[in-house]
Protein backbone atom coordinates (compact mmCIF):
# COMPACT_ATOMS: atom_id res chain seq x y z
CA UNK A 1 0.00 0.00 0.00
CA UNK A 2 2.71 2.53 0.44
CA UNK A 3 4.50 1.69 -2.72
CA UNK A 4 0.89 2.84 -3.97
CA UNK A 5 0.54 6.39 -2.04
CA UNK A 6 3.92 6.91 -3.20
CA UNK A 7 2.89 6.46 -7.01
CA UNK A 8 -0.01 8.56 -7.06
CA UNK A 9 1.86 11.68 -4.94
CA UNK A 10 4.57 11.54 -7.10
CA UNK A 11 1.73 11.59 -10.25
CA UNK A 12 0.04 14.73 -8.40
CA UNK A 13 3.42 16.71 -8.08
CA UNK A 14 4.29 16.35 -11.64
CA UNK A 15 0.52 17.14 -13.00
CA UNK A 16 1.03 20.16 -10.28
CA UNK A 17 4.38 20.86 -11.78
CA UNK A 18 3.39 21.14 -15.51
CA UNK A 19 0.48 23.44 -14.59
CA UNK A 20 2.37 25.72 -13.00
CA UNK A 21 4.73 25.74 -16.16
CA UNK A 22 1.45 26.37 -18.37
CA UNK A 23 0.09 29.30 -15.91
CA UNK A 24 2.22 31.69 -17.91
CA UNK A 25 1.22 30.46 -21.44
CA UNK A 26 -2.60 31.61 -21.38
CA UNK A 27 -4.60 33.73 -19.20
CA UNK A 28 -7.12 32.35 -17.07
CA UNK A 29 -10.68 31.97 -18.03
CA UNK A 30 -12.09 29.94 -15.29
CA UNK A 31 -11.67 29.89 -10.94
CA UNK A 32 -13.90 26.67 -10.04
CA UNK A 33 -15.93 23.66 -11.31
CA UNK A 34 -18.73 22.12 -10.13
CA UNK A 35 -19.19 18.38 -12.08
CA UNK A 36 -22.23 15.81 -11.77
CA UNK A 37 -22.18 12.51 -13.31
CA UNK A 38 -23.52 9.07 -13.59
CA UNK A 39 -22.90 5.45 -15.25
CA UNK A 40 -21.84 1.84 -15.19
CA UNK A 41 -19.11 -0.37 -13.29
CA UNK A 42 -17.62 -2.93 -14.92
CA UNK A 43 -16.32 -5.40 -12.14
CA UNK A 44 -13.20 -6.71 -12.67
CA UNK A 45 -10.87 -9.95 -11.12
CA UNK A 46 -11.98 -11.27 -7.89
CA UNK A 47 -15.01 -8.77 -7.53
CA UNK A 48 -16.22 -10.33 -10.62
CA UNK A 49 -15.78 -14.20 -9.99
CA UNK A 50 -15.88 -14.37 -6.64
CA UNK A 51 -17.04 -18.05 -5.30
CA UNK A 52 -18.70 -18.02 -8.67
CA UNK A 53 -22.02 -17.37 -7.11
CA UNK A 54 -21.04 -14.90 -5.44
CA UNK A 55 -19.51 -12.79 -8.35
CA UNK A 56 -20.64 -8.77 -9.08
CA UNK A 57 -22.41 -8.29 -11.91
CA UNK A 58 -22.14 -4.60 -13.71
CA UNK A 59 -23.54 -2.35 -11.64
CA UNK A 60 -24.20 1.58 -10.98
CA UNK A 61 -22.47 4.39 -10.23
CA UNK A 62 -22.79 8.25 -9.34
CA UNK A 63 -21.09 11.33 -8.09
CA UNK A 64 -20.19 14.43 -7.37
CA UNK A 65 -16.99 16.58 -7.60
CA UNK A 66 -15.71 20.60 -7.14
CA UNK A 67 -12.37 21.60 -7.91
CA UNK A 68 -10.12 24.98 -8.04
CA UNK A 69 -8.16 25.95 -11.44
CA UNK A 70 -4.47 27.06 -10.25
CA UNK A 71 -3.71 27.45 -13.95
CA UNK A 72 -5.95 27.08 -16.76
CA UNK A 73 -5.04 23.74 -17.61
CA UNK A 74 -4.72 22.24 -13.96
CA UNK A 75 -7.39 21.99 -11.40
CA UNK A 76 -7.18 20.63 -7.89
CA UNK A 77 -10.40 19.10 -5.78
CA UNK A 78 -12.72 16.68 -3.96
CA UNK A 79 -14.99 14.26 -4.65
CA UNK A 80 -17.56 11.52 -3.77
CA UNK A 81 -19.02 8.72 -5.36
CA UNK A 82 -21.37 5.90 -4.32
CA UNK A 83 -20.88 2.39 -6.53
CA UNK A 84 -23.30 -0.52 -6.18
CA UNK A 85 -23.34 -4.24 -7.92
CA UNK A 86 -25.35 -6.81 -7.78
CA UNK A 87 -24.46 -10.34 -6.60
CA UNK A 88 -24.86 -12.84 -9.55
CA UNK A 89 -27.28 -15.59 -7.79
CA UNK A 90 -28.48 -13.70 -4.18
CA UNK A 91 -30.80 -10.38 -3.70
CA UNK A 92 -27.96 -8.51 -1.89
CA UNK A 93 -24.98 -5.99 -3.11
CA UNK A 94 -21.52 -4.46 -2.87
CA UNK A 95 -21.73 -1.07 -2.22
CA UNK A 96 -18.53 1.00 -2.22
CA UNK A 97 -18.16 4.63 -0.93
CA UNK A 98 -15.19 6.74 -2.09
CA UNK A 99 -14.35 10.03 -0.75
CA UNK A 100 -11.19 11.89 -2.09
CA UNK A 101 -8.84 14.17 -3.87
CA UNK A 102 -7.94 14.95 -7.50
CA UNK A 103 -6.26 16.24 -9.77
CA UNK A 104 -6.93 17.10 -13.22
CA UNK A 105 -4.75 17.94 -16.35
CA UNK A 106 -6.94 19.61 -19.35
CA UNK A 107 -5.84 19.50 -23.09
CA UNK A 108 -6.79 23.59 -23.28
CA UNK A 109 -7.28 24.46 -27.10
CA UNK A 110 -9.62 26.42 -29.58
CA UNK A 111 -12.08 23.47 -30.26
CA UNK A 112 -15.23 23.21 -28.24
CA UNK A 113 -13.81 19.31 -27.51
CA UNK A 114 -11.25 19.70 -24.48
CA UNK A 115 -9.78 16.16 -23.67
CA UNK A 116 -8.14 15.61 -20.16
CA UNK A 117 -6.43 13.47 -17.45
CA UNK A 118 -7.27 13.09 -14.00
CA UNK A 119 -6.07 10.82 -10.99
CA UNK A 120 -7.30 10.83 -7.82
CA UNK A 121 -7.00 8.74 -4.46
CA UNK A 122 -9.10 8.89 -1.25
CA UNK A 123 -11.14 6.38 1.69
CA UNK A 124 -13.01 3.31 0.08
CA UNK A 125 -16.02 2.29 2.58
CA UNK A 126 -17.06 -0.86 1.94
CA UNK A 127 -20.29 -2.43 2.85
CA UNK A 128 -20.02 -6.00 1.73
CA UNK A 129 -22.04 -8.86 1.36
CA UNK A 130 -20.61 -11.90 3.92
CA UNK A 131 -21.45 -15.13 5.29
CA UNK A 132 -21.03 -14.84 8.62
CA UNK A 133 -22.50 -17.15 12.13
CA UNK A 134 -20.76 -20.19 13.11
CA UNK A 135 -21.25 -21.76 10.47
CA UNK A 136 -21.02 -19.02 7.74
CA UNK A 137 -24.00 -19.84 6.54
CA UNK A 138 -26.00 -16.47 6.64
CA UNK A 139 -25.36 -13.72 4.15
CA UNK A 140 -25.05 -10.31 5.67
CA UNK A 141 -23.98 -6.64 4.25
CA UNK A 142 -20.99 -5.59 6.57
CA UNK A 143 -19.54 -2.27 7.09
CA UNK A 144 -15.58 -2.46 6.61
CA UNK A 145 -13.43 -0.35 7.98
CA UNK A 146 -12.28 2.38 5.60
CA UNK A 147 -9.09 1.41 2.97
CA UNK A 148 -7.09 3.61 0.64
CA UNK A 149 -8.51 3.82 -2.92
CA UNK A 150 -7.31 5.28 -5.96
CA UNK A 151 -8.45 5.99 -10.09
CA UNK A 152 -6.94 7.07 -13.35
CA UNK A 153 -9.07 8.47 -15.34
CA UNK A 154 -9.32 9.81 -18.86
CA UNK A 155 -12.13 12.47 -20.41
CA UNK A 156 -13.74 14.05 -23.18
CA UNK A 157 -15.49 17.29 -22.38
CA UNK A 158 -18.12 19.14 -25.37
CA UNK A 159 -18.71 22.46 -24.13
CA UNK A 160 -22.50 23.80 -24.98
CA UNK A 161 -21.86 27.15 -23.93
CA UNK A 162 -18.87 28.96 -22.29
CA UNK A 163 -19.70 28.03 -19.09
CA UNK A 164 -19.78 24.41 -18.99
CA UNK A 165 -20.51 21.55 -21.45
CA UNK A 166 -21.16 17.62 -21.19
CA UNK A 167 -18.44 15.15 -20.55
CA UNK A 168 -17.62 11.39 -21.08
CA UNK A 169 -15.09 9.45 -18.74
CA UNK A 170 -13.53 6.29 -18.38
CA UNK A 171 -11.70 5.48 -15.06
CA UNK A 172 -9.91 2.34 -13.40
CA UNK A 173 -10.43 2.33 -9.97
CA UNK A 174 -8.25 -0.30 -7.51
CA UNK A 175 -8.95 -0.26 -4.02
CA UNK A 176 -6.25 -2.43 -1.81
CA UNK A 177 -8.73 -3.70 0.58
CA UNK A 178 -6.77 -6.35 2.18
CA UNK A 179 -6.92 -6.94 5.91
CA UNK A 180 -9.97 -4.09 6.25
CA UNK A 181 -11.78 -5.88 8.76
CA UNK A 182 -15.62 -5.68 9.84
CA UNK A 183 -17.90 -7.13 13.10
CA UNK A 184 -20.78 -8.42 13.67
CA UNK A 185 -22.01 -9.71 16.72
CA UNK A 186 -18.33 -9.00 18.40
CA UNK A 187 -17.11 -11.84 15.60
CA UNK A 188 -14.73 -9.81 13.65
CA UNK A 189 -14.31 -10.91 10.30
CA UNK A 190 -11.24 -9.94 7.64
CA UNK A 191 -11.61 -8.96 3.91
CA UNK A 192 -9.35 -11.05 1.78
CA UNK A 193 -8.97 -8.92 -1.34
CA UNK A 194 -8.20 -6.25 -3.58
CA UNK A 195 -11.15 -4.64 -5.25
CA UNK A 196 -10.49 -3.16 -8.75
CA UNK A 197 -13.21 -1.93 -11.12
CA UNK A 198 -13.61 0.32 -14.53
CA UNK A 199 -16.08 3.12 -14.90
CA UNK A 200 -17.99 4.00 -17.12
CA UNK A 201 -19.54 7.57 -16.93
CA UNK A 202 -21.52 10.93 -18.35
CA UNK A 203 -22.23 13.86 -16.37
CA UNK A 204 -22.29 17.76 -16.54
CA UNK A 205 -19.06 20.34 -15.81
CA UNK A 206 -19.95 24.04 -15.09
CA UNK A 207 -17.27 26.25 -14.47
CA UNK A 208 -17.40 29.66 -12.63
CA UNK A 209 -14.85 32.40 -14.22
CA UNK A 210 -12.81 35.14 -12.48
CA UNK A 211 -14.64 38.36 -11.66
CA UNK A 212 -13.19 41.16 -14.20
């Protein structure tokens, strides 16, 4: 887990070093924005084919996120998003809640398409479906304790006025879940794996520009 960290603040430095390079190549048209979206997960690895039965099936996902622009190009924020699948052969889900920072490098040109980069990392809360009693034979939703998750994503933003546009993303999310652990009934009971997912989303961006 610490190799990981280490990865993704040295990715955040050099995104933050290249905007600050760029702040002196074109004026600044743009202070915050504000971005709402929606779509699929695509489970991936053990998620997926877990016990067989027991695998995800695609599922849903939505969010929110606000940033600041310290350069046109580079913008710096929080987010939240709430991702749910459904288990292949039982009436129950995994539901993940991730809470964060990113960091986001736009592809500023002329065109009204503005492609862009973003990674971010945060707190995965897990509420997963286990068997748990004596005998494991009862299926239950437990609350994990919170892990380290993290996403690289890649977008495509049409702007419909000057203000804001629509946007399409694609992210990988991995979450290094490992030895989280969870009780119930003062049994406490250890998750066993990584959780890694792709996203699939479309949502709105609205920007607020600097007063004159």
């Amino acid at each position: 887990m610490k190799k990981s960290v280490l990865l993704v603040t040295t990715a955040i430095i050099l995104i933050l070093a290249a905007g600050a390079m760029a702040q002196n190549e074109q004026e600044q048209t743009r202070n915050f924005e504000v971005a709402f979206y929606g779509g699929l997960s695509l489970p991936m690895g053990d998620l997926k084919n877990w016990n067989d039965s027991m695998g995800a099936k695609t599922g849903v996902d939505f969010g929110l996120s606000g940033g600041y622009f310290l350069s046109e190009k580079v913008s710096l924020g929080g987010y939240f998003t709430y991702t749910q699948f459904p288990i292949k052969l039982y009436e129950m889900h995994y539901r993940f809640y991730n809470a964060g920072a990113y960091c986001k490098y736009a592809f500023v040109g002329e065109s009204n398409w503005e492609p862009y980069v973003k990674i971010s990392a945060g707190a995965d809360f897990a509420k997963f479906a286990t068997w748990v009693d004596d005998d494991l034979n009862r299926l239950r939703e437990l609350s994990y304790k919170p892990g380290l998750g993290m996403a690289l994503e890649v977008g495509l933003l049409r702007y419909t006025s000057d203000n804001g546009g629509l946007f399409i993303e694609g992210a990988y999310h991995f979450a290094p879940l490992t030895s989280q652990k969870a009780k119930y009934r003062d049994v406490e009971y250890k998750f066993d794996h990584n959780i890694n997912y792709l996203e699939l989303r479309l949502g709105i961006n609205v920007f607020f520009t600097p007063e004159k």
